[in-house]
N, C-alpha and C. Protein backbone atom coordinates (compact mmCIF):
# COMPACT_ATOMS: atom_id res chain seq x y z
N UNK A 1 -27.27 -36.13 42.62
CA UNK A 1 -27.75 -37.27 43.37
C UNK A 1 -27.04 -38.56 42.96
N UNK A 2 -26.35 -38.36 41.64
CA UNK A 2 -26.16 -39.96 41.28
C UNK A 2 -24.74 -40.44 42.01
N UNK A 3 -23.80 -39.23 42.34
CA UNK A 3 -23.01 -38.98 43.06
C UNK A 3 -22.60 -40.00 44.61
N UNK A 4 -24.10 -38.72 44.99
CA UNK A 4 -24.33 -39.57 46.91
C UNK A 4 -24.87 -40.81 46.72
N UNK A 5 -25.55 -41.00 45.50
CA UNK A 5 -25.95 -42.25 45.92
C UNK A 5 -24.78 -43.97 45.49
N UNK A 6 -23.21 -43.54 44.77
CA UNK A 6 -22.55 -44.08 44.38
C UNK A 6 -21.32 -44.51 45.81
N UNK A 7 -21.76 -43.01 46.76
CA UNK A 7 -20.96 -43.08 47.23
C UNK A 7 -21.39 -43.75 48.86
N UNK A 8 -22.90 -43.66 48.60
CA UNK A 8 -23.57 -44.09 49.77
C UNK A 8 -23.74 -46.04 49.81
N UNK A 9 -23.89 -46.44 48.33
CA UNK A 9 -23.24 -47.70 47.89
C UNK A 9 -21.78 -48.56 48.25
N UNK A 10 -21.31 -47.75 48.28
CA UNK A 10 -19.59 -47.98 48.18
C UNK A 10 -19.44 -48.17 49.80
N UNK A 11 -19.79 -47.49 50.45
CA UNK A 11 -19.72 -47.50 52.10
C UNK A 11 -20.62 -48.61 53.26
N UNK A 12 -21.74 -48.71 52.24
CA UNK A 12 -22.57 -49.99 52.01
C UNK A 12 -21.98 -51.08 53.49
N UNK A 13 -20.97 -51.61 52.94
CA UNK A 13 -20.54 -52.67 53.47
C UNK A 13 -19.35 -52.37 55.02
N UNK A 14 -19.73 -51.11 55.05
CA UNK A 14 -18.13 -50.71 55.96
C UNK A 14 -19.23 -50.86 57.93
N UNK A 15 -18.14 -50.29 58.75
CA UNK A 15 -18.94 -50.43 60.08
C UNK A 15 -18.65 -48.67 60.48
N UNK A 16 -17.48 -48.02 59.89
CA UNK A 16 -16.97 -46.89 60.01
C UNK A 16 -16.63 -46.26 58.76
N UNK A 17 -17.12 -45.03 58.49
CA UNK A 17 -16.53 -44.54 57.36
C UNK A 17 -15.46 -43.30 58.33
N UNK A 18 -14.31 -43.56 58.12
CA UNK A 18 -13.56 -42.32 58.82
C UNK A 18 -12.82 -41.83 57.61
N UNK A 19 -12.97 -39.93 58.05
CA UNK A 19 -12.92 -39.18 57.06
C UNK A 19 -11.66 -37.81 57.36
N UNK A 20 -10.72 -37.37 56.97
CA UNK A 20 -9.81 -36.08 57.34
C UNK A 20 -10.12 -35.48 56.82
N UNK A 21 -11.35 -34.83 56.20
CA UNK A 21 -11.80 -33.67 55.79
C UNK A 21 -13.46 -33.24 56.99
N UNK A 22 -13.42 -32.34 56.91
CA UNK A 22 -14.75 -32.23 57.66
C UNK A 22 -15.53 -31.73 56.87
N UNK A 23 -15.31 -31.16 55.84
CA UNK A 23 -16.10 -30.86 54.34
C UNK A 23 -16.72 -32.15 54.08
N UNK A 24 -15.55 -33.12 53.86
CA UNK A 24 -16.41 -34.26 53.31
C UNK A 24 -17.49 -34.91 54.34
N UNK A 25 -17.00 -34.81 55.60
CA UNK A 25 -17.81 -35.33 56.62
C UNK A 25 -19.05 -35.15 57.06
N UNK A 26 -19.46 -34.01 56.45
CA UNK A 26 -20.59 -33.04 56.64
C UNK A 26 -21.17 -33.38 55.59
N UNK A 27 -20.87 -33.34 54.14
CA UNK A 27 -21.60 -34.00 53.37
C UNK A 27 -22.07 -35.13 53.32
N UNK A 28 -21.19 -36.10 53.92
CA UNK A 28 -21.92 -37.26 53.99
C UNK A 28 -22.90 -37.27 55.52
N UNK A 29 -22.29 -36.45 56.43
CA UNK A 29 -23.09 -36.66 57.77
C UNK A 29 -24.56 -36.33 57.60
N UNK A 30 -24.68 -34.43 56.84
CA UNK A 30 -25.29 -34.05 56.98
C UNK A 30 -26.45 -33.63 55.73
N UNK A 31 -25.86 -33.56 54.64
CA UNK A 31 -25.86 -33.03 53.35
C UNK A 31 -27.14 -34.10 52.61
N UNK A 32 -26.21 -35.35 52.27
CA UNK A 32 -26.60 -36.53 51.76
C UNK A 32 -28.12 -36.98 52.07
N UNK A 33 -28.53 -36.51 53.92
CA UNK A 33 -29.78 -37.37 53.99
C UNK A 33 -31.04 -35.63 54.17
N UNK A 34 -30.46 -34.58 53.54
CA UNK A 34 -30.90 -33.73 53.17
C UNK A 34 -31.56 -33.31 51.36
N UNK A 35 -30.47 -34.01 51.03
CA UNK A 35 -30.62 -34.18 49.35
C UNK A 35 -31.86 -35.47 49.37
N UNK A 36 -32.13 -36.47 49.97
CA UNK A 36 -32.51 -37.54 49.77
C UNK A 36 -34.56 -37.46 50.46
N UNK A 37 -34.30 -36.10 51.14
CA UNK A 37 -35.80 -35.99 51.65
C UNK A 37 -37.00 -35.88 50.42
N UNK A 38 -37.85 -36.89 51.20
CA UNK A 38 -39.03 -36.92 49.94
C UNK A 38 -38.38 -38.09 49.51
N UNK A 39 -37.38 -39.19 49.98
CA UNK A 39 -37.18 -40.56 48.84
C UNK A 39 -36.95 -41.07 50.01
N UNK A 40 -38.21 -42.05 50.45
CA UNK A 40 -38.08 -42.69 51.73
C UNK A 40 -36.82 -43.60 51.74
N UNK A 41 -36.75 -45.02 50.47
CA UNK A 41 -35.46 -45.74 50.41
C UNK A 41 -34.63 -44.77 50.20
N UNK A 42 -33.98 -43.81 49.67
CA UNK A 42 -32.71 -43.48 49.88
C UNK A 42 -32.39 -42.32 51.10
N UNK A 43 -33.42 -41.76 51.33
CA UNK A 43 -32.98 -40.94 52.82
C UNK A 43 -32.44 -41.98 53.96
N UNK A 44 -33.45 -43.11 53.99
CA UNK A 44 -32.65 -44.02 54.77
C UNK A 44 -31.55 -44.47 54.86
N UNK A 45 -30.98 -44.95 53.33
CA UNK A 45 -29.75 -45.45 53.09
C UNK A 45 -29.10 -44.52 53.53
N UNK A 46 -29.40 -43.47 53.09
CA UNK A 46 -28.53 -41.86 53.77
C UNK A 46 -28.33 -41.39 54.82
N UNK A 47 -29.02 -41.81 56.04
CA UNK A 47 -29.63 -41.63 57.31
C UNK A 47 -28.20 -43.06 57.92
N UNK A 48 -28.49 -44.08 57.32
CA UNK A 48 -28.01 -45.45 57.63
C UNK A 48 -26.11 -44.91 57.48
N UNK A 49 -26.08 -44.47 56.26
CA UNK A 49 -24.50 -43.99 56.12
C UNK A 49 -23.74 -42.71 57.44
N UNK A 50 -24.99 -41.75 57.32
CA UNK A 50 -24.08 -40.90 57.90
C UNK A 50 -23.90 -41.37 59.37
N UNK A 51 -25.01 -42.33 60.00
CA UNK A 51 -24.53 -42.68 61.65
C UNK A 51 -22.87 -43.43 61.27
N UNK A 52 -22.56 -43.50 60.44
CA UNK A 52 -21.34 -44.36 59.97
C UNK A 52 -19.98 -43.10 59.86
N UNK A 53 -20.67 -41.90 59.46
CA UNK A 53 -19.40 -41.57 59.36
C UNK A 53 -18.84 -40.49 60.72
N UNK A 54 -17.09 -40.21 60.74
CA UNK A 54 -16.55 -39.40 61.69
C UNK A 54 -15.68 -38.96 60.57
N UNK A 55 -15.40 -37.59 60.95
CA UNK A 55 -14.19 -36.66 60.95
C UNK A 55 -13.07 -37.05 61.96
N UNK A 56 -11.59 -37.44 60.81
CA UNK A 56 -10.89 -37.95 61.54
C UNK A 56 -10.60 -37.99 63.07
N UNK A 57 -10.29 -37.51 63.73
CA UNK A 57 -10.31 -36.25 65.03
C UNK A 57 -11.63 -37.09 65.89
N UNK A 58 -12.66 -36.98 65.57
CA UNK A 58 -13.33 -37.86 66.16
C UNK A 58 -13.17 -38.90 66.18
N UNK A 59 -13.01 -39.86 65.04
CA UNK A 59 -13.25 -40.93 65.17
C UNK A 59 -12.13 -41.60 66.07
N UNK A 60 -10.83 -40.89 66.30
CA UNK A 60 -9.88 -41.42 67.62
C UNK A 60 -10.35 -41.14 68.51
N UNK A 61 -11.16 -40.13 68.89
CA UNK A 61 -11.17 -39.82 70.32
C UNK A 61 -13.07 -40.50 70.92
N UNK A 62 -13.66 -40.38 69.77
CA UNK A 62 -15.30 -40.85 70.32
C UNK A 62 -15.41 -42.62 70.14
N UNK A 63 -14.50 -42.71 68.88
CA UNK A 63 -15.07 -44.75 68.69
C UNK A 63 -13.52 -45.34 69.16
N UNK A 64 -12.26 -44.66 68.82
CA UNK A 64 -11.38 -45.51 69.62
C UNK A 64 -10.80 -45.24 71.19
N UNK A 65 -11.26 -44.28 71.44
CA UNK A 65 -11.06 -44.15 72.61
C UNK A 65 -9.80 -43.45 73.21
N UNK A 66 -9.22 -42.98 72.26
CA UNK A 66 -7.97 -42.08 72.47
C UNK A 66 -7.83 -41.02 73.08
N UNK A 67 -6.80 -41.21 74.27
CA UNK A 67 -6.97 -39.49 75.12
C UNK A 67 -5.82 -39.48 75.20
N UNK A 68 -4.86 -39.66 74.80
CA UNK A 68 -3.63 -38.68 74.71
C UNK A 68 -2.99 -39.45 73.51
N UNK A 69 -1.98 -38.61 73.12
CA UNK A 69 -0.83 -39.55 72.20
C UNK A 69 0.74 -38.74 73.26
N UNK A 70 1.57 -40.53 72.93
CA UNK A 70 2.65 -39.91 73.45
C UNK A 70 3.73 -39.56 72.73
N UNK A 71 3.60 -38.30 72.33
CA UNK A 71 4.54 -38.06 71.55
C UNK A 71 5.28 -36.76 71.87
N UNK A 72 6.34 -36.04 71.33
CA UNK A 72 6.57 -35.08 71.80
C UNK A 72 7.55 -34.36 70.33
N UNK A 73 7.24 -32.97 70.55
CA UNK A 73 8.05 -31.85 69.43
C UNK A 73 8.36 -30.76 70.23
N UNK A 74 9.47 -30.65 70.34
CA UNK A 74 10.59 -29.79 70.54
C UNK A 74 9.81 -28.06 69.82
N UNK A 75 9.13 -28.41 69.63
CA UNK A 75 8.08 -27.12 68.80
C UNK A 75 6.64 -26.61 69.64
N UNK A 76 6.70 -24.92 69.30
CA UNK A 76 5.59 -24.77 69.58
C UNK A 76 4.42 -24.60 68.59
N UNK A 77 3.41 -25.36 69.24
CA UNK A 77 2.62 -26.04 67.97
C UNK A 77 1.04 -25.52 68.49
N UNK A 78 0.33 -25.17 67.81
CA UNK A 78 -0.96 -25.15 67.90
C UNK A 78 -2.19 -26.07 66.99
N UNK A 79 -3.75 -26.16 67.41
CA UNK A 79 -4.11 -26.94 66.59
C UNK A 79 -5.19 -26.24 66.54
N UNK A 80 -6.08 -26.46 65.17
CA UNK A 80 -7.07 -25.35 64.86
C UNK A 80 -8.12 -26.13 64.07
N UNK A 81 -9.06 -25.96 64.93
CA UNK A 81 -10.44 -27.01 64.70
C UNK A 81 -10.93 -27.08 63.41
N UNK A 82 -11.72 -28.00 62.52
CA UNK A 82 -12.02 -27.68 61.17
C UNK A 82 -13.19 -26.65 61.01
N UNK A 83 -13.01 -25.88 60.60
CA UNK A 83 -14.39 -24.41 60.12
C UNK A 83 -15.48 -25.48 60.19
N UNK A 84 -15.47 -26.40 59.10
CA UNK A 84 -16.51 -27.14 58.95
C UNK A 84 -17.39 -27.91 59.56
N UNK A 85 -16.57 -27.83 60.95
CA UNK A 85 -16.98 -28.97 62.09
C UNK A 85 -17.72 -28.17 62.84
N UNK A 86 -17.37 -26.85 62.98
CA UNK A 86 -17.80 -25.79 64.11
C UNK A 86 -19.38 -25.81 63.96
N UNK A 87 -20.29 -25.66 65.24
CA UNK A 87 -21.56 -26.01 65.35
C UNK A 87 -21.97 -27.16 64.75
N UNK A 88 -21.70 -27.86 64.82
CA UNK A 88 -21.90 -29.27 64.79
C UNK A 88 -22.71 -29.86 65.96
N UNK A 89 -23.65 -30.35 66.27
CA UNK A 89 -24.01 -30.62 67.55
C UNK A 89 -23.08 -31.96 67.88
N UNK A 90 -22.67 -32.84 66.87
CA UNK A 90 -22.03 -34.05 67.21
C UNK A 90 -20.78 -33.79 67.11
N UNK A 91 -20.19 -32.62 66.86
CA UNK A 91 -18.75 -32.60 66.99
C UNK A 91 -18.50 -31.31 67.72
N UNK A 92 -19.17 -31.14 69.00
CA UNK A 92 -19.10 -30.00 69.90
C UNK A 92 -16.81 -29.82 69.88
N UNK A 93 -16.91 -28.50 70.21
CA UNK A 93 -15.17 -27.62 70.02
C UNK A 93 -15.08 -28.56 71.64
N UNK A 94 -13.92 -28.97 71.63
CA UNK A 94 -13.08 -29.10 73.26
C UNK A 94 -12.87 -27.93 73.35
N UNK A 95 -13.42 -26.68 72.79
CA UNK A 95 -12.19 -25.70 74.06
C UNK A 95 -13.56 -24.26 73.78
N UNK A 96 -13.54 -23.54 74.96
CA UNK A 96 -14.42 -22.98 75.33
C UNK A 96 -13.98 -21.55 74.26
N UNK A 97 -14.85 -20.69 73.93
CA UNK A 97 -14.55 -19.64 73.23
C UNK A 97 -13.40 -18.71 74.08
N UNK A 98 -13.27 -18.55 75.11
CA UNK A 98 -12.20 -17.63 76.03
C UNK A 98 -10.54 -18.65 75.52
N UNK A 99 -10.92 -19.73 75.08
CA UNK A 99 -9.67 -20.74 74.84
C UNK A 99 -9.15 -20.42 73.37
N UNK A 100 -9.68 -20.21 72.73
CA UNK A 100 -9.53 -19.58 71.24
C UNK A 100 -8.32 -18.58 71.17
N UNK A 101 -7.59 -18.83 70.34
CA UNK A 101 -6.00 -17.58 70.44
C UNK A 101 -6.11 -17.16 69.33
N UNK A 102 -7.10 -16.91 68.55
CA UNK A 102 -7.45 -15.47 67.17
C UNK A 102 -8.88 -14.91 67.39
């Protein structure tokens, strides 16, 4: 606990916590105001942090608004959602299970 609550401090002051792990994202999204039940002030603070945080990936496409990038690679490239994100109700997959190539 002394952990989340150092780290739930530290973020304190931010409007976005954006994150490239979805491990970490989940801990703070989901984890943090789970550890904190039964401690009304800090579930809140915990509750207060995680509406704050995104998994990178989101946070371009849900708070900045990003729908394409223009870029281009001469490569064939695939992209493969984070394990960690999967069932997520707030980070629903863009691509339908028939879309999946493993």
């Amino acid at each position: 606990k002394d952990v989340a609550m150092r780290v739930i401090k530290k973020f304190e002051g931010f409007d976005y916590v954006d994150l490239p792990s979805g491990c970490c994202a989940g801990m703070l999204k989901t984890h943090h105001r789970e550890l904190f039940e039964g401690d009304d002030s800090w579930h809140e603070k915990a509750s207060a942090c995680s509406e704050k945080v995104f998994e990178i990936t989101s946070f371009r496409t849900d708070v900045m608004g990003v729908e394409s990038v223009e870029a281009s690679l001469p490569e064939n490239v695939t992209y493969h959602d984070s394990s960690s994100l999967r069932g997520w109700p707030e980070m629903p997959s863009s691509r339908s299970p028939e879309q999946e190539s493993f």
